[in-house]
Protein backbone atom coordinates (compact mmCIF):
# COMPACT_ATOMS: atom_id res chain seq x y z
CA UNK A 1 0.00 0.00 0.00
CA UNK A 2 1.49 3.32 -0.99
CA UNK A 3 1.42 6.10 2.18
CA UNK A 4 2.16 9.80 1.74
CA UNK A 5 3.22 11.49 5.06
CA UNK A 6 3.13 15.33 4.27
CA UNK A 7 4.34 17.80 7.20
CA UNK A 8 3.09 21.56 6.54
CA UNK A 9 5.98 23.82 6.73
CA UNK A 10 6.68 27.33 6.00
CA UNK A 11 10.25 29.62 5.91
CA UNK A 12 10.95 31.10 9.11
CA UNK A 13 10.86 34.72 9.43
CA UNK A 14 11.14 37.17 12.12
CA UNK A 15 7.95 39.40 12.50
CA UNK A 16 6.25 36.46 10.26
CA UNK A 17 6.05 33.27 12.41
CA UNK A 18 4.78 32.06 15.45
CA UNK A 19 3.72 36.13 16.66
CA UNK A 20 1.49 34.60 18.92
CA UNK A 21 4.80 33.80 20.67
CA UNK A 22 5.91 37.43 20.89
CA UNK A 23 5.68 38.11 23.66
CA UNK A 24 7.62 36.48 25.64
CA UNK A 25 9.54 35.82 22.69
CA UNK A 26 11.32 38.30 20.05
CA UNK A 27 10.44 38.17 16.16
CA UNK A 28 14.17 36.45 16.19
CA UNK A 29 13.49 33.93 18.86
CA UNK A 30 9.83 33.10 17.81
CA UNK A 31 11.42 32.21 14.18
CA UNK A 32 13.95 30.27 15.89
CA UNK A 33 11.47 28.17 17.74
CA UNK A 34 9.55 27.65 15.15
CA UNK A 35 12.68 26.33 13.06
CA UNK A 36 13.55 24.04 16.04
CA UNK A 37 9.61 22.53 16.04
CA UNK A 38 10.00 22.06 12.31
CA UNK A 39 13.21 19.62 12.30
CA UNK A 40 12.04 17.88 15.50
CA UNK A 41 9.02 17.28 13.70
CA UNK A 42 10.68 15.95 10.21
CA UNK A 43 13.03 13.76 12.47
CA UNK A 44 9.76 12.21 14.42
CA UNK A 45 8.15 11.30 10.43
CA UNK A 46 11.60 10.19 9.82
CA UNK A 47 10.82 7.20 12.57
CA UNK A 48 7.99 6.33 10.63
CA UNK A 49 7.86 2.74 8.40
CA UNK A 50 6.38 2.24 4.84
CA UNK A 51 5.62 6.21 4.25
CA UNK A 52 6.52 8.62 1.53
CA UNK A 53 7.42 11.94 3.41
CA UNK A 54 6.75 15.16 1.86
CA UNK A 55 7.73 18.87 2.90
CA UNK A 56 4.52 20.82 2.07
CA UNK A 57 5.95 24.14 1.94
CA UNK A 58 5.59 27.78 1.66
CA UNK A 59 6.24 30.23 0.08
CA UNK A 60 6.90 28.25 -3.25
CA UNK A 61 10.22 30.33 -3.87
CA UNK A 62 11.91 29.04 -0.97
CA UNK A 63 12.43 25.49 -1.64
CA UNK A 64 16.64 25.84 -2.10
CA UNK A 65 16.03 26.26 1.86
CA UNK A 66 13.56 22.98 2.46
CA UNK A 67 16.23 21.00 -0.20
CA UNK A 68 18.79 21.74 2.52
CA UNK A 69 16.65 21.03 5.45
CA UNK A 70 15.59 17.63 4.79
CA UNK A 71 16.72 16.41 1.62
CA UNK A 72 15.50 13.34 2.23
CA UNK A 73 12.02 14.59 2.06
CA UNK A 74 10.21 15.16 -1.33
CA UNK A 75 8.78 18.38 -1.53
CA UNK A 76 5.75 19.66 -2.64
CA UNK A 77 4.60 23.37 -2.76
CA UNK A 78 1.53 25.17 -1.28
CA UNK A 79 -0.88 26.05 -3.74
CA UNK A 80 -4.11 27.85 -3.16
CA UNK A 81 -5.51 30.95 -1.10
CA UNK A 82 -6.51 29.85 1.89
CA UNK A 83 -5.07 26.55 4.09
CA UNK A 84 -8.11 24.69 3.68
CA UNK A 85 -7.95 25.15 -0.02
CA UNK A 86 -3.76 24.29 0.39
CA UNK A 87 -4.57 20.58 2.38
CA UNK A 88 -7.11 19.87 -0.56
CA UNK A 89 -4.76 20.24 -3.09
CA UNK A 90 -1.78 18.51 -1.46
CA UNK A 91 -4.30 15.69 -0.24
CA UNK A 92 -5.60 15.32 -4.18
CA UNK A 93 -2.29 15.58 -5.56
CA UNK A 94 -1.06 12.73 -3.71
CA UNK A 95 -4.19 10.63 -4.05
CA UNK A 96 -4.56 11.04 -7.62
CA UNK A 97 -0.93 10.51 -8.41
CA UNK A 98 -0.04 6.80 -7.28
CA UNK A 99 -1.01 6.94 -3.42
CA UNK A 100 -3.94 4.80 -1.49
CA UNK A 101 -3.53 6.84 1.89
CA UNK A 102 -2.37 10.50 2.70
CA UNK A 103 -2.05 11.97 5.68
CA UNK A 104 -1.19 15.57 6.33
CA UNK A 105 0.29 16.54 9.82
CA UNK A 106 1.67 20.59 11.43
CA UNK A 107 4.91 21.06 12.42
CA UNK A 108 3.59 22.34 16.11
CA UNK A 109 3.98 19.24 18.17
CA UNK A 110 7.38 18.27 18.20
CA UNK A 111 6.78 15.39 20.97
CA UNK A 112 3.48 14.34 19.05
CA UNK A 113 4.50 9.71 19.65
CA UNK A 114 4.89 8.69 16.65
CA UNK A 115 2.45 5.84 17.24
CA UNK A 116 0.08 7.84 16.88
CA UNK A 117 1.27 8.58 13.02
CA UNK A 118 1.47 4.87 12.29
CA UNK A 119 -1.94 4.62 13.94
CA UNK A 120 -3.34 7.03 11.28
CA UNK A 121 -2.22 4.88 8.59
CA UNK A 122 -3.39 1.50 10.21
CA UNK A 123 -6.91 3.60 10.84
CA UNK A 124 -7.41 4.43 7.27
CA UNK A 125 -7.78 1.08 6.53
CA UNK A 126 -11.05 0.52 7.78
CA UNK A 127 -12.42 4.48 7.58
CA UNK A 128 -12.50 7.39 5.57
CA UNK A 129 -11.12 10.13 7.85
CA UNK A 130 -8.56 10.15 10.58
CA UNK A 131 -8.26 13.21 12.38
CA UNK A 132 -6.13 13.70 15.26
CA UNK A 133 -7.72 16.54 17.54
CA UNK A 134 -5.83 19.47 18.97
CA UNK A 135 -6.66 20.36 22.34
CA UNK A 136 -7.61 24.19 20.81
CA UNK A 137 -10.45 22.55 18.69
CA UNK A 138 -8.70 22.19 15.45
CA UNK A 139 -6.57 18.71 14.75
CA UNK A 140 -3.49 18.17 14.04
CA UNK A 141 -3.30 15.70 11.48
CA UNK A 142 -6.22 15.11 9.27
CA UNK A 143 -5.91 11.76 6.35
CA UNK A 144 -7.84 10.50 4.01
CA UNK A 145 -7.97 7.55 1.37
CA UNK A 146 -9.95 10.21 -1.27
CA UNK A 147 -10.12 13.32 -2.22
CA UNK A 148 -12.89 14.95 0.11
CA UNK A 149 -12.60 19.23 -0.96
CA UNK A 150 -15.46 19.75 0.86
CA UNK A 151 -13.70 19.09 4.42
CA UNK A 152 -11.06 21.02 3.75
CA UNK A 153 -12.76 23.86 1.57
CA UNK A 154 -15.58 24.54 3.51
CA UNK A 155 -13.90 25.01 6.89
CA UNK A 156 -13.02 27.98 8.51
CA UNK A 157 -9.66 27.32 9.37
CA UNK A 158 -7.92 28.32 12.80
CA UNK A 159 -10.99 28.48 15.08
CA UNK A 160 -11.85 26.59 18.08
CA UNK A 161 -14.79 24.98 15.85
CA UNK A 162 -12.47 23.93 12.95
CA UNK A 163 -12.80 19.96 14.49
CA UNK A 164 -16.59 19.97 15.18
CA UNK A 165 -17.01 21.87 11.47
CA UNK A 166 -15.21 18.76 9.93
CA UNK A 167 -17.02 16.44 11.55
CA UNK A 168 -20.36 17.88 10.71
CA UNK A 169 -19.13 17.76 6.97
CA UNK A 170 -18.06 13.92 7.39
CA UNK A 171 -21.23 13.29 8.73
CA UNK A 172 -23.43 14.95 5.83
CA UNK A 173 -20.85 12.83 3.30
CA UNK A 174 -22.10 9.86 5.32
CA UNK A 175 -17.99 9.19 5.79
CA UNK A 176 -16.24 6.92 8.84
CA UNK A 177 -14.45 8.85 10.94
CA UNK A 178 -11.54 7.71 13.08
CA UNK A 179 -9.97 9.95 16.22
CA UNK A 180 -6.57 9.71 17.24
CA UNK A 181 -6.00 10.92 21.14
CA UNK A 182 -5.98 14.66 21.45
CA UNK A 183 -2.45 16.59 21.86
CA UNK A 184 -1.42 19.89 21.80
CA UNK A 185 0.49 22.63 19.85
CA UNK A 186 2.77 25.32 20.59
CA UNK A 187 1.06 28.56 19.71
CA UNK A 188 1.26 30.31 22.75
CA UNK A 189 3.44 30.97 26.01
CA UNK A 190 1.12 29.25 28.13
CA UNK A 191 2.05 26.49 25.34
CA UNK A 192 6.02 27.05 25.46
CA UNK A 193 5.95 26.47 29.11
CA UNK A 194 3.83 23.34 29.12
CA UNK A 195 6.42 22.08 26.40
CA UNK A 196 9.65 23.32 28.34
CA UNK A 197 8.08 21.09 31.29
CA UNK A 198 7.13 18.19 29.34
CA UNK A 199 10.68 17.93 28.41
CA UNK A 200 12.02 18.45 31.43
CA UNK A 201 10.44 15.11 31.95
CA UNK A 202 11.21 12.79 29.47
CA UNK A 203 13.70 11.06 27.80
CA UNK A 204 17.07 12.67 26.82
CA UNK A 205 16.63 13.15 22.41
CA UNK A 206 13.16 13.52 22.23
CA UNK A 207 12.76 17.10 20.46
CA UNK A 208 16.74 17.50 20.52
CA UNK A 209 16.37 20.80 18.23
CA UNK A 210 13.47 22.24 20.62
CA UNK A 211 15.51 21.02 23.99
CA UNK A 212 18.74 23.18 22.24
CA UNK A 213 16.24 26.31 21.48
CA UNK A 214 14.83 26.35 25.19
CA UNK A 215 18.57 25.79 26.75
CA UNK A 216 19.57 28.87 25.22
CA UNK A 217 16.47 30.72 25.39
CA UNK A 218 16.63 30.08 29.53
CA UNK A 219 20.28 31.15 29.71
């Protein structure tokens, strides 16, 4: 069975990412975090078996800088206005170009287990939909095994309703739905401090590039 694993990525830039972050963070350091969440989060798809792993990327221009972050990956560029309208396309792409699953994941969880990636996979073989929720209300991964535009398109992306909208859709398609357990992303300092902690207790590796960020970030 052919598997696409596509992480959503955009450049860093100070002023540009993660300004929910800022404060306590600078436009620097909120880019930098960012940057750090990004590779831990290629490196946790990277432990994942039997998957083709994408960079789904933005802005289109900058892919010199994705070919040297994980050349490993293939990449694939964001097309379309909005993000709903950006999954849908990447999600069609992929399933209309050789692939049976494809599952689309952020790059906001960098201690997301990776069972629960292989558990996407091994869900879509009995449903239509996997979504795994976010504690905000949106999810964090959403995958399907056909195109479905009208769960992607007709959400209002980045609300608290964003999971309960899609599931409203799946139900008027009359589609299965599988839920992976809820986690969490790192949008805000309230976030950044319930990461910093979570690391603090677990294993020395997990989210190396994050652990690094928050080191230097404390000093």
């Amino acid at each position: 069975m052919k598997r696409a694993l596509l992480v959503i990525a955009k450049r860093p830039r100070a002023g540009q990412t993660k300004t929910r972050l800022m404060p306590p963070l600078s436009g620097e350091q909120a880019a930098g975090l960012y940057e750090s969440l990004l590779r831990d989060t290629l490196e946790l798809v990277r432990t994942v078996p039997a998957v083709s792993r994408f960079v789904l990327y933005a802005p289109p221009a900058e892919v010199d800088y994705f070919e040297q972050l994980a050349p490993d990956f293939q990449r694939l560029p964001q097309q379309g206005s909005g993000l709903g309208e950006r999954l849908d396309n990447a999600l069609t792409y992929c399933l209309t170009n050789g692939f049976e699953q494809a599952v689309v994941m952020n790059s906001d969880g960098p201690t997301l287990p990776a069972d629960h990636l292989t558990r996407a996979f091994d869900r879509l073989n009995q449903v239509d939909v996997v979504l795994g929720p976010s504690e905000d209300g949106g999810y964090y991964l959403i995958g399907l095994t056909q195109p479905r535009p009208r769960l992607l398109r007709e959400v209002k992306m980045s609300t608290p309703a964003v999971l309960q909208d899609t599931l409203a859709l799946a139900e008027a398609e009359q589609l299965t739905v599988a839920l992976l357990p809820r986690w969490y992303d790192v949008d805000t300092g309230d976030d950044l401090q319930r990461l910093a902690l979570e690391l603090c207790h677990r294993e020395n590796g997990l989210a190396r590039h994050t652990q690094d960020f928050l080191a230097r970030w404390n000093q």
